[in-house]
PDB file of N, CA and C in Angstrom:
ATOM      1  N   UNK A   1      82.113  67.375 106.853  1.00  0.00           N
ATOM      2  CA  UNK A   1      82.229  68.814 106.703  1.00  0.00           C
ATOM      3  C   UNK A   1      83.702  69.204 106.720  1.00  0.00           C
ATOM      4  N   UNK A   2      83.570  70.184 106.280  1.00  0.00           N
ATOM      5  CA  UNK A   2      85.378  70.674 105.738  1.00  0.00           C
ATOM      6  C   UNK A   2      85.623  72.021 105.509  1.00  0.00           C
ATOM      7  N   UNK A   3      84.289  73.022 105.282  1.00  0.00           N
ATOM      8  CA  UNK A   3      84.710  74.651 104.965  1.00  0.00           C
ATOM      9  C   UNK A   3      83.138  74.866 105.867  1.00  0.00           C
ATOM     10  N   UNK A   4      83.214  76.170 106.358  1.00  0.00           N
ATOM     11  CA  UNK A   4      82.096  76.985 106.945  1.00  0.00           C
ATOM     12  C   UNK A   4      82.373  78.051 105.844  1.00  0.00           C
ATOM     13  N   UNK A   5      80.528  78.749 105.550  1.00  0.00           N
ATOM     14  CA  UNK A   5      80.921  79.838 104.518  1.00  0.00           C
ATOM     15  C   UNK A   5      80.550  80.847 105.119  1.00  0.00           C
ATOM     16  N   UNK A   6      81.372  82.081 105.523  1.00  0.00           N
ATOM     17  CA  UNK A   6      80.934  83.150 106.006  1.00  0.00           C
ATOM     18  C   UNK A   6      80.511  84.267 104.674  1.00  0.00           C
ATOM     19  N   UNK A   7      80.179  85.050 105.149  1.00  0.00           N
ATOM     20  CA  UNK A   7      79.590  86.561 104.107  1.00  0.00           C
ATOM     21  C   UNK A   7      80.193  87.679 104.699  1.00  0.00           C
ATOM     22  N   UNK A   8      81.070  88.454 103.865  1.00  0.00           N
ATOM     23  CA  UNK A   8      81.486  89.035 104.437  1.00  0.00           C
ATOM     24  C   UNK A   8      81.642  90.891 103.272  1.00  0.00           C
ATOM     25  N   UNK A   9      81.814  91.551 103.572  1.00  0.00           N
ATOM     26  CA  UNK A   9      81.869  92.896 102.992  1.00  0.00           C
ATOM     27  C   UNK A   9      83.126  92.860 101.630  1.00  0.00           C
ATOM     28  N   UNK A  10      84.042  92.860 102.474  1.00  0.00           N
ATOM     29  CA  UNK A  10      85.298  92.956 101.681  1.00  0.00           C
ATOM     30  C   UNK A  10      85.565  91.442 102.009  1.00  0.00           C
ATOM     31  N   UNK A  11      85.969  90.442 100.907  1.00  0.00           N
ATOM     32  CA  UNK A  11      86.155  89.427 101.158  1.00  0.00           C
ATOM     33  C   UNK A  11      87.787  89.390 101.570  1.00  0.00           C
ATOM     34  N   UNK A  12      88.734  89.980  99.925  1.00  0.00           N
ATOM     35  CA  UNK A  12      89.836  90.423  99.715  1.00  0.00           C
ATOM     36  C   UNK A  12      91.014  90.168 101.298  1.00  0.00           C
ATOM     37  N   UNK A  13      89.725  91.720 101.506  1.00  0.00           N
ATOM     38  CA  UNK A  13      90.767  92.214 102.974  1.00  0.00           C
ATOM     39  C   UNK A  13      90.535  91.054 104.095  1.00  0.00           C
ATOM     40  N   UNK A  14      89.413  90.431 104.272  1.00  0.00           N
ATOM     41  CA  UNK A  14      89.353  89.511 105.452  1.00  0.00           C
ATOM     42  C   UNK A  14      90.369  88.415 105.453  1.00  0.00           C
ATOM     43  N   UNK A  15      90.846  87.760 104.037  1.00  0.00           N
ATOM     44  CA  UNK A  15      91.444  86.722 103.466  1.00  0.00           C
ATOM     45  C   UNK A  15      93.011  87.750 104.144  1.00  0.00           C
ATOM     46  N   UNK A  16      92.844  88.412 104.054  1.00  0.00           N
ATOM     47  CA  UNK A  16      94.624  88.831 104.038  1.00  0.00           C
ATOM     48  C   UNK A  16      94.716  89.210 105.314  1.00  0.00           C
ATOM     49  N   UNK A  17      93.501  89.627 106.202  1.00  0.00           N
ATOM     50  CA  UNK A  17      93.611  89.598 107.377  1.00  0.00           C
ATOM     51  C   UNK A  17      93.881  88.448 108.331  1.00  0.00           C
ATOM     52  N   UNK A  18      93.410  87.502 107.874  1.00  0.00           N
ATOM     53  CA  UNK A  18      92.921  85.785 108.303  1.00  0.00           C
ATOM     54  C   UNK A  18      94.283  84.818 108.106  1.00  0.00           C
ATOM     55  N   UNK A  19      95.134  85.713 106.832  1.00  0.00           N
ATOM     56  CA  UNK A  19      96.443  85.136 106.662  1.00  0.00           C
ATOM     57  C   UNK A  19      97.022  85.768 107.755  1.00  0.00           C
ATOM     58  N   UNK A  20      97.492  87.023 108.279  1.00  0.00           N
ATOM     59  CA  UNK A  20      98.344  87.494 109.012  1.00  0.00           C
ATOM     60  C   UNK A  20      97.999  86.553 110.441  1.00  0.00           C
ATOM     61  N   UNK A  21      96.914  86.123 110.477  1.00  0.00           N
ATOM     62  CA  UNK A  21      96.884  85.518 112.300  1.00  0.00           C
ATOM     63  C   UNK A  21      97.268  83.783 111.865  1.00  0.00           C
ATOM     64  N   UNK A  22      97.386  83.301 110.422  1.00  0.00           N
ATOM     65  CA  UNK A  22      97.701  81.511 110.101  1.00  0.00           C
ATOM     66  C   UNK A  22      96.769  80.974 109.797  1.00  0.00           C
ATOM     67  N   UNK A  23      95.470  81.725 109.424  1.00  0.00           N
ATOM     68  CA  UNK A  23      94.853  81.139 109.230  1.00  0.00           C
ATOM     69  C   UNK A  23      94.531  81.143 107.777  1.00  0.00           C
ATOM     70  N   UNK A  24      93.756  79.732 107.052  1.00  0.00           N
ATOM     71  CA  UNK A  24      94.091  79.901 105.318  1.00  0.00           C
ATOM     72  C   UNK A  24      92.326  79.963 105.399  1.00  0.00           C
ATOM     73  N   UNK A  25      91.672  80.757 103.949  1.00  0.00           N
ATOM     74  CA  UNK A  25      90.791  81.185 103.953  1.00  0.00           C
ATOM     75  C   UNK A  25      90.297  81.684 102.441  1.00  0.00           C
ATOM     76  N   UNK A  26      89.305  81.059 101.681  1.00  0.00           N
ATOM     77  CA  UNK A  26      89.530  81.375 100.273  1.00  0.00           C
ATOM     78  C   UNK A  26      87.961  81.133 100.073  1.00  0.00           C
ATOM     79  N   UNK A  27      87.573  81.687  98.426  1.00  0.00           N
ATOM     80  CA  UNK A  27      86.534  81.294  97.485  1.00  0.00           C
ATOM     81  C   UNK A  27      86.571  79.876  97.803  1.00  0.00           C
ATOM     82  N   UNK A  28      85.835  79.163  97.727  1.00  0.00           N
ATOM     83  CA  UNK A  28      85.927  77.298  97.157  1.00  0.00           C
ATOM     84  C   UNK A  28      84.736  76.941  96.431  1.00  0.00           C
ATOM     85  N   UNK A  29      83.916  78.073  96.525  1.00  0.00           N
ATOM     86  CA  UNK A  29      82.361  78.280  95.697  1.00  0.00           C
ATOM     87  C   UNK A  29      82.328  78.500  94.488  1.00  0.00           C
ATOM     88  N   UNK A  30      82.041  78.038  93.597  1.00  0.00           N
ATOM     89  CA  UNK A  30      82.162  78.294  91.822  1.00  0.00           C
ATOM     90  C   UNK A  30      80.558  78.901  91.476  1.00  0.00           C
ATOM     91  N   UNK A  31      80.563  79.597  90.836  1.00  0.00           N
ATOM     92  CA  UNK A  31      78.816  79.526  90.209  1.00  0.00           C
ATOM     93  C   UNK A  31      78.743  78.621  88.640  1.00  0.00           C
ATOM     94  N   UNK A  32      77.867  77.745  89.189  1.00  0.00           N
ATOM     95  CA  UNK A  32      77.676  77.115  88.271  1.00  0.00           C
ATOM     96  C   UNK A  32      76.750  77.788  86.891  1.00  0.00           C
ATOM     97  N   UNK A  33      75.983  78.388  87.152  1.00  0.00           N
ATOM     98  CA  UNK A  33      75.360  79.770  86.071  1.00  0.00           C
ATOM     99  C   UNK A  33      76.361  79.898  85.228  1.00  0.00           C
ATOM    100  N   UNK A  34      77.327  80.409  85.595  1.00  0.00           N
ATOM    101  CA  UNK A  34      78.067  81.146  84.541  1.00  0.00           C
ATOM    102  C   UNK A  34      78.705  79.583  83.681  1.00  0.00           C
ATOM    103  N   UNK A  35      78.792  78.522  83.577  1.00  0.00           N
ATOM    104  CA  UNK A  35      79.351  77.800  82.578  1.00  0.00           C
ATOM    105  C   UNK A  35      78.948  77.451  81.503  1.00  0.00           C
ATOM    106  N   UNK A  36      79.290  77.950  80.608  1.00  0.00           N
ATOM    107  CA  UNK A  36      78.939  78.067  78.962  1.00  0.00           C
ATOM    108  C   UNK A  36      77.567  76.682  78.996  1.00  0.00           C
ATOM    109  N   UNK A  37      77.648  75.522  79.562  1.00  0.00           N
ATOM    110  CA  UNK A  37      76.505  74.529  79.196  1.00  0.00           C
ATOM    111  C   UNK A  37      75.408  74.916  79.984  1.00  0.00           C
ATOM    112  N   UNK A  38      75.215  76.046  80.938  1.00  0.00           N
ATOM    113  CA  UNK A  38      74.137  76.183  81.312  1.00  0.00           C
ATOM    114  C   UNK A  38      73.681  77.772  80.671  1.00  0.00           C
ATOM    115  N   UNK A  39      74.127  78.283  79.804  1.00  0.00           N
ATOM    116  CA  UNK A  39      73.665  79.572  79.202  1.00  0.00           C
ATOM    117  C   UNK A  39      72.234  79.995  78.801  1.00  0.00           C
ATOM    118  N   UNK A  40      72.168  78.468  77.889  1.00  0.00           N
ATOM    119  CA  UNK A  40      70.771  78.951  77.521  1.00  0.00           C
ATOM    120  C   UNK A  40      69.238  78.985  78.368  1.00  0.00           C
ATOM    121  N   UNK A  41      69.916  78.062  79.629  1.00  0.00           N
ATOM    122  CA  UNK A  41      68.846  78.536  80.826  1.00  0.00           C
ATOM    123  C   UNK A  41      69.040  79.531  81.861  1.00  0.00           C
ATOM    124  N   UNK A  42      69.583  80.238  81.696  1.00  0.00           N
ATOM    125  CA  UNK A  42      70.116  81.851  82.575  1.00  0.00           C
ATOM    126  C   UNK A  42      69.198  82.679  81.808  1.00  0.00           C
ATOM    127  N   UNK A  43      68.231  82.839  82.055  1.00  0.00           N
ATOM    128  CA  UNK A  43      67.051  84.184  81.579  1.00  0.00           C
ATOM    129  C   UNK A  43      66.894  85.308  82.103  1.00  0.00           C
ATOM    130  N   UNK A  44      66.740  85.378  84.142  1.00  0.00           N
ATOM    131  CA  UNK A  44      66.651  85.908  84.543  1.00  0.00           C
ATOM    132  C   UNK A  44      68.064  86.837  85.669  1.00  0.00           C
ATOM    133  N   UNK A  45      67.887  87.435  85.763  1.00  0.00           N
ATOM    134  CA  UNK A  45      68.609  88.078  86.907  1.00  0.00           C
ATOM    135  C   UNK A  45      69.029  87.295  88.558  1.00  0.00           C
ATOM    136  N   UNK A  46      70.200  87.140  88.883  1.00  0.00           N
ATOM    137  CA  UNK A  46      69.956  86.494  90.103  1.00  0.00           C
ATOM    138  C   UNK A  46      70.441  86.912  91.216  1.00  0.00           C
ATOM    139  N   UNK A  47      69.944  88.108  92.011  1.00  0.00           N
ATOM    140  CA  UNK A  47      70.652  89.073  92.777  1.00  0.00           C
ATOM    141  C   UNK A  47      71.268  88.181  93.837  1.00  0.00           C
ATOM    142  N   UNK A  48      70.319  87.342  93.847  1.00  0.00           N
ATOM    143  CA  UNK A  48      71.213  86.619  95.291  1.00  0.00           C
ATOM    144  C   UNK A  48      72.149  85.918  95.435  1.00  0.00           C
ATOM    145  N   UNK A  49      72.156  85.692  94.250  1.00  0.00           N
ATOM    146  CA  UNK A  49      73.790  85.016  93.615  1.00  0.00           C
ATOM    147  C   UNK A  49      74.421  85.292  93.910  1.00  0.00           C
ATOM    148  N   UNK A  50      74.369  86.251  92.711  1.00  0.00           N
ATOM    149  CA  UNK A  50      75.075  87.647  92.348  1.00  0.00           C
ATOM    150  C   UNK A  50      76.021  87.921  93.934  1.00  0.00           C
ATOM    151  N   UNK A  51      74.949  88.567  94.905  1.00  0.00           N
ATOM    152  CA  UNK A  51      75.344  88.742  96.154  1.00  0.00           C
ATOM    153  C   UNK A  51      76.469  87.955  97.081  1.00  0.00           C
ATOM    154  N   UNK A  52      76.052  86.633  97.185  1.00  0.00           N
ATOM    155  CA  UNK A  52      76.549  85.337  97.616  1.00  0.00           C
ATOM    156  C   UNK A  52      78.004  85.416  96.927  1.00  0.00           C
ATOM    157  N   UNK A  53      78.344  85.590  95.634  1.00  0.00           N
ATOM    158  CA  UNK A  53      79.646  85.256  94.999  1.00  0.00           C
ATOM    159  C   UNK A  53      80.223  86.212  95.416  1.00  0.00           C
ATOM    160  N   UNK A  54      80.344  87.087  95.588  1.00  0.00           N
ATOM    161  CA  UNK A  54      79.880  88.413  95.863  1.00  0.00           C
ATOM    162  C   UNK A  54      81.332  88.351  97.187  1.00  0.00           C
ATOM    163  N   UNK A  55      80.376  87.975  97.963  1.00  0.00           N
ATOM    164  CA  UNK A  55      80.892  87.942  99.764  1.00  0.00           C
ATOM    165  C   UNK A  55      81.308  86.569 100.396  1.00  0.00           C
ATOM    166  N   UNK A  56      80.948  86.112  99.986  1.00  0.00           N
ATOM    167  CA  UNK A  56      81.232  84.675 100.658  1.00  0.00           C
ATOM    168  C   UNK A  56      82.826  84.210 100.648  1.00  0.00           C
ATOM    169  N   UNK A  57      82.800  83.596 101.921  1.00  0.00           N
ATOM    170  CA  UNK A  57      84.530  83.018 102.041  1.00  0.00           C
ATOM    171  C   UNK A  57      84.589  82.066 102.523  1.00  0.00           C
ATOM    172  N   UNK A  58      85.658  81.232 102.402  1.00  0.00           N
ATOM    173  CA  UNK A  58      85.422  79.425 103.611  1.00  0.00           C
ATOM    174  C   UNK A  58      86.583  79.805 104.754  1.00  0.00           C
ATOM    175  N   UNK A  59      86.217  79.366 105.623  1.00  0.00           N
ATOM    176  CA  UNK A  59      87.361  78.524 106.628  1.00  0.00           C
ATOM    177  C   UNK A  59      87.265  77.463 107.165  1.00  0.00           C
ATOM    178  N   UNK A  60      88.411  76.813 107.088  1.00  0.00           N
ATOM    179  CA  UNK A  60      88.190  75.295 107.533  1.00  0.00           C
ATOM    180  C   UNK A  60      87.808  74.999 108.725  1.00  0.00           C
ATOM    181  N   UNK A  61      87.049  73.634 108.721  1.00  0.00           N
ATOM    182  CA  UNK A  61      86.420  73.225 109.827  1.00  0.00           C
ATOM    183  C   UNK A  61      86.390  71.793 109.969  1.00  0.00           C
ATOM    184  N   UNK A  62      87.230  71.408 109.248  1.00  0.00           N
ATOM    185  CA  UNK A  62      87.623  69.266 109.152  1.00  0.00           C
ATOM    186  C   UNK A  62      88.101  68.855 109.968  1.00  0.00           C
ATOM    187  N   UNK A  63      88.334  67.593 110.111  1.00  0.00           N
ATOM    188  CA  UNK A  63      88.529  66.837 110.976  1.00  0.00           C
ATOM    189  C   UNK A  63      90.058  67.259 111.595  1.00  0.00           C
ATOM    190  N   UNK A  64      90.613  67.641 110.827  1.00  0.00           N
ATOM    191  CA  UNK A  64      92.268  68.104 110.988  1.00  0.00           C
ATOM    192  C   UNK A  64      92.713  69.367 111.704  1.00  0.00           C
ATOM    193  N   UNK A  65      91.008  69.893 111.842  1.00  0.00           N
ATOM    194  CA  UNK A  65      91.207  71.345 112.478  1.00  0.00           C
ATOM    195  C   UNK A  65      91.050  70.873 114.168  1.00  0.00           C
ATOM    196  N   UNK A  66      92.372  70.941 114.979  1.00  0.00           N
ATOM    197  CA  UNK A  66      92.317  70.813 116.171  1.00  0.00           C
ATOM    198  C   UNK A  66      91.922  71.828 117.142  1.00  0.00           C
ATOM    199  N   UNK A  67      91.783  71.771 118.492  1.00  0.00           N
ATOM    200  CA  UNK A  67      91.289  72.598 119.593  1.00  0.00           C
ATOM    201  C   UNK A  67      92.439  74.014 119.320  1.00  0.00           C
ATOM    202  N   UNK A  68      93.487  73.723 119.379  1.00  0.00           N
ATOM    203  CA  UNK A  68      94.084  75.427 119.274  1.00  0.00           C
ATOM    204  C   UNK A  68      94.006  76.148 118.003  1.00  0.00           C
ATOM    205  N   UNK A  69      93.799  75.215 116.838  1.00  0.00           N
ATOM    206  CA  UNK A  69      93.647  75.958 115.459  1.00  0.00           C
ATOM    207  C   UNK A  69      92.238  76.636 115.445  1.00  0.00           C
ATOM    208  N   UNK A  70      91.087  75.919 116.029  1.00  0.00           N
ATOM    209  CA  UNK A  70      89.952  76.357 116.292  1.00  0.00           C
ATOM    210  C   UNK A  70      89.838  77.768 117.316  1.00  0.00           C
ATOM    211  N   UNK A  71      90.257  78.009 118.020  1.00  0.00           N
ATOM    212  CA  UNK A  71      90.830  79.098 118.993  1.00  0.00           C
ATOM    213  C   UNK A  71      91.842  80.101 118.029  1.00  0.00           C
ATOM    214  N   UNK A  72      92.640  79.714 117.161  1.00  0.00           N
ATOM    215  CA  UNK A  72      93.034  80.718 116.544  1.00  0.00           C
ATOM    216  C   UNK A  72      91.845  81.025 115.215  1.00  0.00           C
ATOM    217  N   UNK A  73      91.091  80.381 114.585  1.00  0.00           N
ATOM    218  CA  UNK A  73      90.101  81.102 113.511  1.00  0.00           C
ATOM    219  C   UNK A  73      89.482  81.699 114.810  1.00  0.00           C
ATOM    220  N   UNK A  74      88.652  81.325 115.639  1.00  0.00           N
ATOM    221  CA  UNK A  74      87.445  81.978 116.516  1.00  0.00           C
ATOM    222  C   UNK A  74      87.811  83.367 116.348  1.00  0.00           C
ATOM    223  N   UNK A  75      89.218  83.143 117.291  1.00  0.00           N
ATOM    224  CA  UNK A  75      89.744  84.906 117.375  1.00  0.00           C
ATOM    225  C   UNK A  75      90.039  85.563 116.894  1.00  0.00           C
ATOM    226  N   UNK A  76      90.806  85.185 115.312  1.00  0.00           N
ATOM    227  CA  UNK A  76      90.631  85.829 113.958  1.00  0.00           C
ATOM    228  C   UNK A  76      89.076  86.387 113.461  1.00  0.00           C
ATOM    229  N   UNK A  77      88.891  85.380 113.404  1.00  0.00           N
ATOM    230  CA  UNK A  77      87.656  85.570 112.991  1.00  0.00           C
ATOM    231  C   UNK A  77      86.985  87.086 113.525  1.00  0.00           C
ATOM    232  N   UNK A  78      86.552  87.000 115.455  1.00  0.00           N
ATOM    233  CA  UNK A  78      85.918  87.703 116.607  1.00  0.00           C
ATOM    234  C   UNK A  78      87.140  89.250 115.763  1.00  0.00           C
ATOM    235  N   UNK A  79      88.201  89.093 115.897  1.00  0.00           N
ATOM    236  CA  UNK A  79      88.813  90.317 116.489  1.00  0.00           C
ATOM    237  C   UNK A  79      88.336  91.120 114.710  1.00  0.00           C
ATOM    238  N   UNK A  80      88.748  90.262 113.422  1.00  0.00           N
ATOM    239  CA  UNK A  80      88.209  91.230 112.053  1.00  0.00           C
ATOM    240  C   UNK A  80      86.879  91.511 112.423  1.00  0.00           C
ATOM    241  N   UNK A  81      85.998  91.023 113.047  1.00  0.00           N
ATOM    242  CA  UNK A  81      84.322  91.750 112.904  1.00  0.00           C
ATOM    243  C   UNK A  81      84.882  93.130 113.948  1.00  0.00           C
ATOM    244  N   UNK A  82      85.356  92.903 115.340  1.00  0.00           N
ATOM    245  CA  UNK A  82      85.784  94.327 116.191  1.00  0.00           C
ATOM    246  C   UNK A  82      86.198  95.223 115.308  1.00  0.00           C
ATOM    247  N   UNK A  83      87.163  94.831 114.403  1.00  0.00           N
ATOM    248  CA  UNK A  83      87.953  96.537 113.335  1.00  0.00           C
ATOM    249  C   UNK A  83      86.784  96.542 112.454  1.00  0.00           C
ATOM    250  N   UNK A  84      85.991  95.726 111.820  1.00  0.00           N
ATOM    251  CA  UNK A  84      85.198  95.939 110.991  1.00  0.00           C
ATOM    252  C   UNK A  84      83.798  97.130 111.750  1.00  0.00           C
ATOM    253  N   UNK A  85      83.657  96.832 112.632  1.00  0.00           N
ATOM    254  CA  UNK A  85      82.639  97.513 113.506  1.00  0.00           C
ATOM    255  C   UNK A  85      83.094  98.680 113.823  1.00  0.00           C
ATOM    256  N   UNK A  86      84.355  99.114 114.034  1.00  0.00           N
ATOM    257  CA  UNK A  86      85.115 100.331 114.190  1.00  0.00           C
ATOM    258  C   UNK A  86      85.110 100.920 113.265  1.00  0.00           C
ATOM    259  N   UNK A  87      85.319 100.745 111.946  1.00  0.00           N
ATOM    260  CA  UNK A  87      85.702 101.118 111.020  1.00  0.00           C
ATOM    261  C   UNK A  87      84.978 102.287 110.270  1.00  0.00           C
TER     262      UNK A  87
END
Protein backbone atom coordinates (compact mmCIF):
# COMPACT_ATOMS: atom_id res chain seq x y z
CA UNK A 1 0.00 0.00 0.00
CA UNK A 2 1.13 3.50 -0.88
CA UNK A 3 -1.98 6.16 -1.20
CA UNK A 4 -5.27 6.15 1.12
CA UNK A 5 -8.22 7.72 -0.94
CA UNK A 6 -10.17 10.17 0.89
CA UNK A 7 -13.55 12.03 -0.58
CA UNK A 8 -13.64 15.12 -0.06
CA UNK A 9 -15.94 18.40 -1.10
CA UNK A 10 -13.49 20.72 -2.53
CA UNK A 11 -10.64 18.60 -3.46
CA UNK A 12 -8.60 21.80 -4.93
CA UNK A 13 -8.70 23.59 -1.54
CA UNK A 14 -7.82 20.47 0.69
CA UNK A 15 -4.64 19.79 -1.67
CA UNK A 16 -3.49 23.41 -1.00
CA UNK A 17 -4.42 23.16 2.44
CA UNK A 18 -2.44 19.75 2.98
CA UNK A 19 0.51 21.61 1.14
CA UNK A 20 0.70 24.50 3.65
CA UNK A 21 1.16 21.86 6.77
CA UNK A 22 4.12 19.45 4.12
CA UNK A 23 2.09 17.38 3.33
CA UNK A 24 1.90 16.17 -0.66
CA UNK A 25 -1.57 15.11 -1.75
CA UNK A 26 -3.03 14.66 -5.33
CA UNK A 27 -5.54 12.83 -7.99
CA UNK A 28 -3.50 9.40 -8.72
CA UNK A 29 -7.00 7.95 -9.93
CA UNK A 30 -7.55 8.05 -13.77
CA UNK A 31 -11.05 6.94 -15.11
CA UNK A 32 -10.58 4.47 -17.24
CA UNK A 33 -14.26 5.14 -19.05
CA UNK A 34 -13.22 8.02 -20.53
CA UNK A 35 -10.30 6.39 -22.89
CA UNK A 36 -11.14 6.54 -26.44
CA UNK A 37 -10.74 2.26 -26.49
CA UNK A 38 -13.39 1.88 -24.12
CA UNK A 39 -16.11 4.29 -25.83
CA UNK A 40 -18.10 2.05 -27.45
CA UNK A 41 -18.99 0.31 -24.14
CA UNK A 42 -19.95 3.56 -22.10
CA UNK A 43 -23.88 3.44 -22.71
CA UNK A 44 -24.98 4.33 -19.57
CA UNK A 45 -24.63 7.11 -17.07
CA UNK A 46 -22.27 6.59 -14.11
CA UNK A 47 -23.12 8.85 -11.21
CA UNK A 48 -20.88 7.19 -9.00
CA UNK A 49 -18.05 7.72 -10.93
CA UNK A 50 -18.87 10.63 -11.96
CA UNK A 51 -18.98 11.42 -8.08
CA UNK A 52 -15.75 9.51 -7.03
CA UNK A 53 -13.58 11.58 -9.77
CA UNK A 54 -15.32 14.10 -8.58
CA UNK A 55 -13.86 14.16 -4.79
CA UNK A 56 -11.44 11.83 -4.27
CA UNK A 57 -7.72 12.60 -3.20
CA UNK A 58 -4.60 10.34 -2.06
CA UNK A 59 -2.25 10.72 0.76
CA UNK A 60 0.53 8.74 1.28
CA UNK A 61 0.72 5.89 3.41
CA UNK A 62 4.09 3.67 2.27
CA UNK A 63 6.50 2.29 3.78
CA UNK A 64 8.56 5.66 3.78
CA UNK A 65 5.84 7.37 5.65
CA UNK A 66 7.39 7.47 9.22
CA UNK A 67 5.81 7.98 12.85
CA UNK A 68 6.12 11.95 12.73
CA UNK A 69 5.07 12.29 9.01
CA UNK A 70 2.07 10.18 10.03
CA UNK A 71 1.27 12.69 12.97
CA UNK A 72 1.69 15.48 10.62
CA UNK A 73 -1.10 14.06 7.77
CA UNK A 74 -3.40 12.86 10.95
CA UNK A 75 -3.41 16.52 12.03
CA UNK A 76 -3.66 17.99 8.69
CA UNK A 77 -5.87 15.94 7.82
CA UNK A 78 -8.20 16.25 11.71
CA UNK A 79 -7.65 20.12 11.76
CA UNK A 80 -9.13 20.68 7.48
CA UNK A 81 -12.36 18.53 8.53
CA UNK A 82 -12.55 21.25 12.01
CA UNK A 83 -12.57 24.50 9.33
CA UNK A 84 -14.54 22.41 7.04
CA UNK A 85 -17.25 21.82 9.81
CA UNK A 86 -17.07 25.53 10.69
CA UNK A 87 -17.44 26.69 7.61
Amino acid sequence: FWAYTLLVEDVDSFVRFLRTKGVVASKIHDRNDTKTIFAAYRKDALPGVDYFDRHHVCIPVGWWVGAPERQTIISAVKEWETCEAGA
